[in-house]
N, C-alpha and C. Protein backbone atom coordinates (compact mmCIF):
# COMPACT_ATOMS: atom_id res chain seq x y z
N UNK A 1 20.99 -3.84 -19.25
CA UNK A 1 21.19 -5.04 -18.45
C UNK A 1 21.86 -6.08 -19.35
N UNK A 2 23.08 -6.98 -18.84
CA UNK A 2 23.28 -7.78 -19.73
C UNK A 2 22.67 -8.91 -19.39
N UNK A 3 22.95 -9.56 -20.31
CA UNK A 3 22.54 -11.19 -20.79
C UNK A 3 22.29 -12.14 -19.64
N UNK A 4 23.30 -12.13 -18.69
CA UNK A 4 23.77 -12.55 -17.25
C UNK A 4 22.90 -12.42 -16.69
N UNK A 5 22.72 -10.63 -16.08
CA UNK A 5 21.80 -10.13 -15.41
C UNK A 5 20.03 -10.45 -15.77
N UNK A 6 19.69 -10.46 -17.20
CA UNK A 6 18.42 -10.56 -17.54
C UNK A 6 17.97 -12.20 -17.57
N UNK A 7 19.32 -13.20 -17.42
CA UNK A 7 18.65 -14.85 -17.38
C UNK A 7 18.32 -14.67 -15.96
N UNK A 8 18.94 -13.94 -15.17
CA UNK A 8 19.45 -14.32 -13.34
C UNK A 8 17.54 -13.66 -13.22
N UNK A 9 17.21 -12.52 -13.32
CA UNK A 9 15.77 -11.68 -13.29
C UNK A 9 14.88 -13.04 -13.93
N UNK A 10 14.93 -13.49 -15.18
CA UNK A 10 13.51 -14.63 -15.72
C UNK A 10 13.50 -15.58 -14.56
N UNK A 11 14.90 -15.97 -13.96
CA UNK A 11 14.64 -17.24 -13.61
C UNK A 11 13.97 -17.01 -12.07
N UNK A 12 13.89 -15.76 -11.97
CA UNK A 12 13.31 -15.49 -10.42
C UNK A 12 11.87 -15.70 -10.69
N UNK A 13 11.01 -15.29 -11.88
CA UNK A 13 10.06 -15.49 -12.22
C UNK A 13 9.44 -16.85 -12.35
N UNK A 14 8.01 -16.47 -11.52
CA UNK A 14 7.41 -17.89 -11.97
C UNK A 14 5.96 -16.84 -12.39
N UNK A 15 4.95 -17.79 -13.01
CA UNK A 15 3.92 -17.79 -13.28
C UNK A 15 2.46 -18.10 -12.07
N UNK A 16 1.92 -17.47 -11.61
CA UNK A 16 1.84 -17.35 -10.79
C UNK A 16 0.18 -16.89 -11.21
N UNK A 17 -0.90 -17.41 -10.56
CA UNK A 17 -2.63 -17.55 -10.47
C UNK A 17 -3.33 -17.37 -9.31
N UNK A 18 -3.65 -16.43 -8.69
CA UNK A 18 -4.11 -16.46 -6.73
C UNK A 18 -5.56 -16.15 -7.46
N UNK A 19 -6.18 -17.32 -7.38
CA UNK A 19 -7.71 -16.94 -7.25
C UNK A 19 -8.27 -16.61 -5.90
N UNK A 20 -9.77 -15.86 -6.15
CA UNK A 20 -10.14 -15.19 -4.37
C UNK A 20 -9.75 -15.61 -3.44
N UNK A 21 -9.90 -17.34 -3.12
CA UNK A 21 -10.49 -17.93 -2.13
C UNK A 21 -9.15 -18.46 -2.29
N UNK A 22 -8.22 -18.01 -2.41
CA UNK A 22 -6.55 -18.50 -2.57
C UNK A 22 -5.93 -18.42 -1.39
N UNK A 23 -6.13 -17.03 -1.04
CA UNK A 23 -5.24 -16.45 0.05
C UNK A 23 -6.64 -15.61 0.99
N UNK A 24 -6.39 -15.92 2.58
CA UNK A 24 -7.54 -14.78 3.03
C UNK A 24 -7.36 -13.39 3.62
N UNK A 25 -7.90 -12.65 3.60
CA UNK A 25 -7.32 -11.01 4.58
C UNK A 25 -6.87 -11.45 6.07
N UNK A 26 -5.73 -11.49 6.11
CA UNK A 26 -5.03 -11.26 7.26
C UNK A 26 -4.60 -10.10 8.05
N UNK A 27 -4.75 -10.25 9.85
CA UNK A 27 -3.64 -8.96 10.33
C UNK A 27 -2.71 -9.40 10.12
N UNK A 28 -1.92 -8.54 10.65
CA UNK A 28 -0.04 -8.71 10.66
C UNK A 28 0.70 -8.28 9.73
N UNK A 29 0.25 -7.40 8.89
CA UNK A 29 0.52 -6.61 7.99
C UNK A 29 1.16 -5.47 8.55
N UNK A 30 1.27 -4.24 7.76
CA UNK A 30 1.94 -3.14 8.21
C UNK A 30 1.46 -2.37 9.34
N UNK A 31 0.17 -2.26 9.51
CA UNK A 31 -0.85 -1.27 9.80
C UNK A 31 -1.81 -2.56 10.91
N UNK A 32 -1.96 -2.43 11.78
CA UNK A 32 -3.02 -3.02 13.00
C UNK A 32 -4.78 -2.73 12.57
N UNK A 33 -5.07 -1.66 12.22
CA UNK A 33 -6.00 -1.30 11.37
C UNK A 33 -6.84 -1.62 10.05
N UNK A 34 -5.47 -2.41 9.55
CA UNK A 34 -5.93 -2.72 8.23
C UNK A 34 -5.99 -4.41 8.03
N UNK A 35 -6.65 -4.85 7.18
CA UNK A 35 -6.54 -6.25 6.86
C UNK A 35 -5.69 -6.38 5.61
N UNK A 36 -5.38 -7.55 5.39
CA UNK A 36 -4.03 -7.62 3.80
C UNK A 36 -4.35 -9.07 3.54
N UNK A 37 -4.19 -8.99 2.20
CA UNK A 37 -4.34 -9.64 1.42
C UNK A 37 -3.44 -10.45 0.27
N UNK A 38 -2.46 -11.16 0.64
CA UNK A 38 -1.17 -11.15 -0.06
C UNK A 38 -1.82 -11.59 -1.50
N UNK A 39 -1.45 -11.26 -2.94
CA UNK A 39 -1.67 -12.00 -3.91
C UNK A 39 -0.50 -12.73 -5.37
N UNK A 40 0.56 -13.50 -4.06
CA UNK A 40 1.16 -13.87 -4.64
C UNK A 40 2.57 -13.81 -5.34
N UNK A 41 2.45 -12.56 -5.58
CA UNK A 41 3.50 -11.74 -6.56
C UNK A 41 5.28 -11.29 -5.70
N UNK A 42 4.91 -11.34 -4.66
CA UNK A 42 6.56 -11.89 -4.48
C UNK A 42 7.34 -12.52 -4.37
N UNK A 43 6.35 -13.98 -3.96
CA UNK A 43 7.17 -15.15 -4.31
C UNK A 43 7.16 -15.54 -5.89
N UNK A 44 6.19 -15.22 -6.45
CA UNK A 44 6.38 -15.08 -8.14
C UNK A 44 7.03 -14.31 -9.01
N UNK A 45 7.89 -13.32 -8.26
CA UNK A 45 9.00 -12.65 -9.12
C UNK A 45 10.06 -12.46 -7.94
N UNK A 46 10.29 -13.39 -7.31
CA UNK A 46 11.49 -13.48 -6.18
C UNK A 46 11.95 -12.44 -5.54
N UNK A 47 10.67 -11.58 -4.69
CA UNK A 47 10.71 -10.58 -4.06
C UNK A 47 10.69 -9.19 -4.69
N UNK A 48 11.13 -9.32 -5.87
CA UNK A 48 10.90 -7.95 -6.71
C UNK A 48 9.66 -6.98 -6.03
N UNK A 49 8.92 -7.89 -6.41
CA UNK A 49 7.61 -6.65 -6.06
C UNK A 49 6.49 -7.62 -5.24
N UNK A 50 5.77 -6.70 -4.76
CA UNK A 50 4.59 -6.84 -3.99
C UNK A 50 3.55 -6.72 -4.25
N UNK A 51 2.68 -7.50 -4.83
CA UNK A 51 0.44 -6.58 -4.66
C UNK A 51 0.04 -7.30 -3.47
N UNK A 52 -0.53 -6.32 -3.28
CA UNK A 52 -1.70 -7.26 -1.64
C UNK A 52 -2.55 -6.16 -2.01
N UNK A 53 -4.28 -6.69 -1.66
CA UNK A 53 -5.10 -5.62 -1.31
C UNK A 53 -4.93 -5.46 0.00
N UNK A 54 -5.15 -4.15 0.33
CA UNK A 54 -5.77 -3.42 1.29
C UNK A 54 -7.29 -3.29 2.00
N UNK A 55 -7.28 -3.37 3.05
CA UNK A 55 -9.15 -2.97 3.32
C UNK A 55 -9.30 -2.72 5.05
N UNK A 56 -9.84 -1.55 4.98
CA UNK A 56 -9.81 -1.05 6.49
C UNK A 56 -10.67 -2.05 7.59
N UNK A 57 -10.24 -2.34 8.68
CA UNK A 57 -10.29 -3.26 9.53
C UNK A 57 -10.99 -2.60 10.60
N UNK A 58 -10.68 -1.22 11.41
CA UNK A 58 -11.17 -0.44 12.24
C UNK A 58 -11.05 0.60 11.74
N UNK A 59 -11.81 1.92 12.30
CA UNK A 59 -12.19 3.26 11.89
C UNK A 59 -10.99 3.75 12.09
N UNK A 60 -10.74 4.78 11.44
CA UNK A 60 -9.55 5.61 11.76
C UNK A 60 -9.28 6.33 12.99
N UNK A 61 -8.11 6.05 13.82
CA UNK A 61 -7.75 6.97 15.09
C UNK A 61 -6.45 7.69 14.80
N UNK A 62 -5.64 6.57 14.85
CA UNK A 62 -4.44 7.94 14.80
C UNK A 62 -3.72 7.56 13.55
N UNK A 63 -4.43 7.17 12.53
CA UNK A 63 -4.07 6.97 11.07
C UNK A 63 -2.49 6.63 11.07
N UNK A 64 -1.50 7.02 9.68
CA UNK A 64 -0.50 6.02 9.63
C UNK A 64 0.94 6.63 10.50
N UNK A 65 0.56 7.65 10.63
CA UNK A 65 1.88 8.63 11.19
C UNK A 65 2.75 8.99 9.63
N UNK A 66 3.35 10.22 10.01
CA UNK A 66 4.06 10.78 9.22
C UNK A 66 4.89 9.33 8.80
N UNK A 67 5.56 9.37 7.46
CA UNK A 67 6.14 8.32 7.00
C UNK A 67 6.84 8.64 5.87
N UNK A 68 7.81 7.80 5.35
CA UNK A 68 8.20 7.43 3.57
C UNK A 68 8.39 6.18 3.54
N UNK A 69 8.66 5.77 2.18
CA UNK A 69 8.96 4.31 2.20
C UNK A 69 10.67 4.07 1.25
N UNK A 70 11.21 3.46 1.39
CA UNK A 70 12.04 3.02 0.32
C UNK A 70 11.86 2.06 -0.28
N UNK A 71 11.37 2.53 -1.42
CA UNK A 71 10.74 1.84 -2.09
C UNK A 71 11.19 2.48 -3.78
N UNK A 72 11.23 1.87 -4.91
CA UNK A 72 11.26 2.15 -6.23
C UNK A 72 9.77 2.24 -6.81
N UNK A 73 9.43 1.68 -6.64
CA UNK A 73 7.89 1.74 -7.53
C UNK A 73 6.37 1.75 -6.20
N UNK A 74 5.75 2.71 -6.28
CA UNK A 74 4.49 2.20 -5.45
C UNK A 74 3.61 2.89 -5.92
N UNK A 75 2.81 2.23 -6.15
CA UNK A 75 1.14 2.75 -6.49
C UNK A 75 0.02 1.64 -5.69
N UNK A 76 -0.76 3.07 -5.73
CA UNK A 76 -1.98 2.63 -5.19
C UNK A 76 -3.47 2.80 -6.03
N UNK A 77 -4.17 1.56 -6.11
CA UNK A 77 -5.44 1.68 -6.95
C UNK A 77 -6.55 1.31 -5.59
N UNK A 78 -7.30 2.43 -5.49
CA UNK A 78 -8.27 2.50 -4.77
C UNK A 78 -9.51 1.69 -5.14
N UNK A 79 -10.19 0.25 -4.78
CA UNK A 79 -11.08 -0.20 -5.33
C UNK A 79 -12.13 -0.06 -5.20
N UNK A 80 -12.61 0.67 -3.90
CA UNK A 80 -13.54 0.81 -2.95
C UNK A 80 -13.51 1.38 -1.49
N UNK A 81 -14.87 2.23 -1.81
CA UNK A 81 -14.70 3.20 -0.71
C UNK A 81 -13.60 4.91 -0.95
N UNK A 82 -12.89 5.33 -0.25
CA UNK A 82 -12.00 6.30 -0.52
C UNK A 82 -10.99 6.51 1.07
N UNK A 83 -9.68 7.22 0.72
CA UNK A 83 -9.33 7.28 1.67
C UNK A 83 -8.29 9.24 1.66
N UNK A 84 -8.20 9.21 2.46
CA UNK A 84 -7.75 11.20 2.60
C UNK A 84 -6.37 10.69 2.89
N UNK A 85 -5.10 10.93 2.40
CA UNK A 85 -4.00 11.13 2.83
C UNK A 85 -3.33 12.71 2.52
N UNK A 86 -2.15 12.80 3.40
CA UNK A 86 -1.48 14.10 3.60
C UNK A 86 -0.17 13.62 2.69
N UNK A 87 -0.01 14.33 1.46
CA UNK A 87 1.55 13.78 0.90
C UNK A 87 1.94 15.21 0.80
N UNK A 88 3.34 15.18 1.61
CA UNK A 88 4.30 16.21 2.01
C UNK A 88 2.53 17.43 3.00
N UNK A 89 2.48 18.71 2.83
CA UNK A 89 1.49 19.28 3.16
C UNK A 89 0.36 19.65 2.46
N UNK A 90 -0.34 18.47 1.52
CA UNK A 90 -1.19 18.90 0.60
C UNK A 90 -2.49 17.42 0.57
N UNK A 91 -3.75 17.89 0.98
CA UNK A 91 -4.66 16.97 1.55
C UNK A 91 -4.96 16.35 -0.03
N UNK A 92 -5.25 14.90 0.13
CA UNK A 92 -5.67 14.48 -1.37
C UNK A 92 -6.81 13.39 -0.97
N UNK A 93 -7.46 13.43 -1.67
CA UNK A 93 -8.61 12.20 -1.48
C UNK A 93 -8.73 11.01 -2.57
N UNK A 94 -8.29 10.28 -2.33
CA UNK A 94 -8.07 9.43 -3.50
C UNK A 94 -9.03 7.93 -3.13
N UNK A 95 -10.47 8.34 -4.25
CA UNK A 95 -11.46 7.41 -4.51
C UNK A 95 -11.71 6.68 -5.03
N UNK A 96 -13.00 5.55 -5.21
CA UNK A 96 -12.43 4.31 -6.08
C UNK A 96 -12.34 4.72 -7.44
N UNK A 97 -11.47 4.03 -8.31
CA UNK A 97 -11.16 4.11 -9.18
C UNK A 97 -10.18 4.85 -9.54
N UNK A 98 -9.65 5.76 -8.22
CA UNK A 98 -8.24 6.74 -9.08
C UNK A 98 -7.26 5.83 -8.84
N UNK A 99 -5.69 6.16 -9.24
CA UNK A 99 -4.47 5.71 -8.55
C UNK A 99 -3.39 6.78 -8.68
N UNK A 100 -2.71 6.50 -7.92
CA UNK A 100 -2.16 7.47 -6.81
C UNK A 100 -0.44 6.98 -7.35
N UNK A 101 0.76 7.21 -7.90
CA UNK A 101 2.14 6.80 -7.79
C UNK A 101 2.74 7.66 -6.61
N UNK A 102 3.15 6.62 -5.71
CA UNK A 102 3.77 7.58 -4.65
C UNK A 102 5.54 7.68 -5.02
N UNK A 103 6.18 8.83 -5.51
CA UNK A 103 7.31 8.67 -6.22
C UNK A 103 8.71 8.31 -4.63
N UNK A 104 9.21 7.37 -5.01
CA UNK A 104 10.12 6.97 -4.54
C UNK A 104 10.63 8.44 -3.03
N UNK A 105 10.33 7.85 -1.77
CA UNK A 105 10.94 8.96 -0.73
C UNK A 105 9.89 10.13 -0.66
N UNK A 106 8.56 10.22 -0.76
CA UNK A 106 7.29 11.01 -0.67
C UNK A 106 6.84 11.20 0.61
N UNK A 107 7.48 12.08 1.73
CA UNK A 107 7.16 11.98 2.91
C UNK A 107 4.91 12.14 2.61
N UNK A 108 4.24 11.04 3.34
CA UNK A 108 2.66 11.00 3.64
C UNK A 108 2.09 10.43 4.53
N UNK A 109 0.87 10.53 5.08
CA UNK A 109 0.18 10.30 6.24
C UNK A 109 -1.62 9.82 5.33
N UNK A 110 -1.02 8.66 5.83
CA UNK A 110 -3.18 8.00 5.44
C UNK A 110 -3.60 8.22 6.85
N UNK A 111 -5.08 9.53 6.75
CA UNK A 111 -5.57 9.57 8.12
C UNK A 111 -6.79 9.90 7.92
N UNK A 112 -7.60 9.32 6.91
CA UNK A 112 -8.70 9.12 7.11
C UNK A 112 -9.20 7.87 5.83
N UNK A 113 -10.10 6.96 6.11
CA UNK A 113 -10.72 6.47 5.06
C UNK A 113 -12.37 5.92 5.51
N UNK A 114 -12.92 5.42 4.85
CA UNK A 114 -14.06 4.70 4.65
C UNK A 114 -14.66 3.41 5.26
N UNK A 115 -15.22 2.83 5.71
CA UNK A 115 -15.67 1.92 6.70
C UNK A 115 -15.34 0.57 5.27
N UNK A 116 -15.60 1.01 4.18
CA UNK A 116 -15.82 -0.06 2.75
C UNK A 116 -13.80 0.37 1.92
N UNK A 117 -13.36 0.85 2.79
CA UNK A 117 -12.07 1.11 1.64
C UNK A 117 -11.30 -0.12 1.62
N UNK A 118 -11.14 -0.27 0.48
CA UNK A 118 -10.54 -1.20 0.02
C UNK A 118 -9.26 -0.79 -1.16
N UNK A 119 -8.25 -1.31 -1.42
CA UNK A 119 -6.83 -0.91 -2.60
C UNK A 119 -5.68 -1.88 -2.86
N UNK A 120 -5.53 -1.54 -4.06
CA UNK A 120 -4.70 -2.05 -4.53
C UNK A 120 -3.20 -1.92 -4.42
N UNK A 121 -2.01 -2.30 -3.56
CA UNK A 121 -1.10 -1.83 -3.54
C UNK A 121 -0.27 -2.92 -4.26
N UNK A 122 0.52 -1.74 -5.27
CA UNK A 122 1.43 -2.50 -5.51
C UNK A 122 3.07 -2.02 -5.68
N UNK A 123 4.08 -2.35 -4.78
CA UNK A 123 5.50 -1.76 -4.37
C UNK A 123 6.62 -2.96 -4.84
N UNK A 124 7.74 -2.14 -5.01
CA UNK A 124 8.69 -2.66 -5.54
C UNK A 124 10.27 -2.22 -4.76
N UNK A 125 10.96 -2.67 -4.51
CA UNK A 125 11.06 -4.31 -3.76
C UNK A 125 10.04 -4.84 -2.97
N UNK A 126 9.63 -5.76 -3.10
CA UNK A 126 8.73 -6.27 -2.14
C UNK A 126 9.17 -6.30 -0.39
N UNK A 127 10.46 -5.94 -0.37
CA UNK A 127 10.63 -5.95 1.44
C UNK A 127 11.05 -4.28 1.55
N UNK A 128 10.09 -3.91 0.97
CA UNK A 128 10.58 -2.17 0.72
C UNK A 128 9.99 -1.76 2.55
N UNK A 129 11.00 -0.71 2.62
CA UNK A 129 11.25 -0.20 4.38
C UNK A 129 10.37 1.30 4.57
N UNK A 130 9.76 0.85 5.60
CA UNK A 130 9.00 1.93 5.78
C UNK A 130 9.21 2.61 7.29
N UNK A 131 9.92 4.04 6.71
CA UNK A 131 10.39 5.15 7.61
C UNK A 131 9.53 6.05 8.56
N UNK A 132 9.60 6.33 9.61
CA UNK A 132 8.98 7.16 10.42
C UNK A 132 9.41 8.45 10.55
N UNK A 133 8.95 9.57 9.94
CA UNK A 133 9.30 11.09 9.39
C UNK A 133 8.91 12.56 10.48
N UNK A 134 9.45 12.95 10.39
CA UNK A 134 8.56 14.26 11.38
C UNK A 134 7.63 14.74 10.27
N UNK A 135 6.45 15.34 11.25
CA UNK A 135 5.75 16.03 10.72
C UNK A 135 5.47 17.08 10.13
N UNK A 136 5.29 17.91 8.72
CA UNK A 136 5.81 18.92 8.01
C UNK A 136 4.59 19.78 8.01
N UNK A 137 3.35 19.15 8.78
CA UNK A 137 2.27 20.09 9.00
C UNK A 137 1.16 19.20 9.61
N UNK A 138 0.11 20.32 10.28
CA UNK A 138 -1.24 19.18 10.72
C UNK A 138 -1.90 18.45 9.98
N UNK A 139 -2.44 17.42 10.59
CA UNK A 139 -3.19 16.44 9.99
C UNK A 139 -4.72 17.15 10.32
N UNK A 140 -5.59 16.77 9.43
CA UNK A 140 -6.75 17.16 9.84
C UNK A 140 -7.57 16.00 10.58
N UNK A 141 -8.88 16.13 11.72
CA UNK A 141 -9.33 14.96 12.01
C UNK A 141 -10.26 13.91 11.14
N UNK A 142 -9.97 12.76 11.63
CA UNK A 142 -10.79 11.81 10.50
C UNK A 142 -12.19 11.46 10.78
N UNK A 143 -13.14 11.58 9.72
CA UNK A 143 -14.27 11.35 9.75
C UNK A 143 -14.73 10.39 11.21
N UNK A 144 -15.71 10.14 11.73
CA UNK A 144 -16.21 9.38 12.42
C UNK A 144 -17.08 8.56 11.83
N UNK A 145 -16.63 6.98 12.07
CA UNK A 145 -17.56 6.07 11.74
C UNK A 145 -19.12 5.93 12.18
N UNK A 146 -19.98 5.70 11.34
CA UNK A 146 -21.36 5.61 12.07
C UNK A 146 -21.85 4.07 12.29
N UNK A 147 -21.74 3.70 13.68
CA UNK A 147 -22.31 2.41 13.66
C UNK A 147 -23.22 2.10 14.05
């Protein structure tokens, strides 16, 4: 990168502090299901990238649909609870404390999680596009909530 390019990147940067009670879980996020949590980070590096937590809102029905994203960077840190996704045809369960890099164009399906799941997402561009894919195999059904 030259000189140009790397002042034009700092100056998008700001410094940037979201304590808890900063921002609250909102719908209107990607997912109707889920609550979000913006924390800051794209207006603090001028859209570059994105963190918001995650945290399931209603039980799972017809989970996320086949998908990819365009996206450069995405990972997910599971904080709580766990959730089952399908990436390409291979079931994974990813619980608190693992994280997950979903590599750039990863056709997957989140279709099951936890009444307590909660995660860390964090993607790069922050207005990264999320594709609707055919399906490359069955989904299995998702747990039932006990209320």
């Amino acid at each position: 990168m030259n000189t140009v390019a790397q002042a034009s990147v700092l100056a998008q940067n700001t410094f940037s502090h979201v304590s808890e009670g900063d921002t609250p879980y909102e719908t209107g996020g990607l997912r109707d299901f889920f609550l979000y949590r913006d924390l800051g980070i794209a207006a603090a590096t001028g859209g570059q990238v994105v963190a918001q937590l995650v945290k399931a809102n209603t039980a799972p029905q017809a989970g996320t649909g086949w998908h990819r994203h365009e996206a450069n960077f995405h990972i997910v840190i599971m904080l709580k609870g766990w959730a089952r996704f399908m990436y390409e045809t291979e079931v994974t369960l990813v619980k608190a404390g693992d994280c997950v890099h979903q590599r750039p164009g990863i056709v997957h399906f989140l279709f099951d999680y936890s009444p307590d799941m909660e995660y860390l997402e964090i993607v790069s561009p922050a207005d990264f596009k999320t594709i609707a894919m055919p399906a490359p195999c069955e989904v299995p059904a998702p747990t039932p909530w006990n209320n």
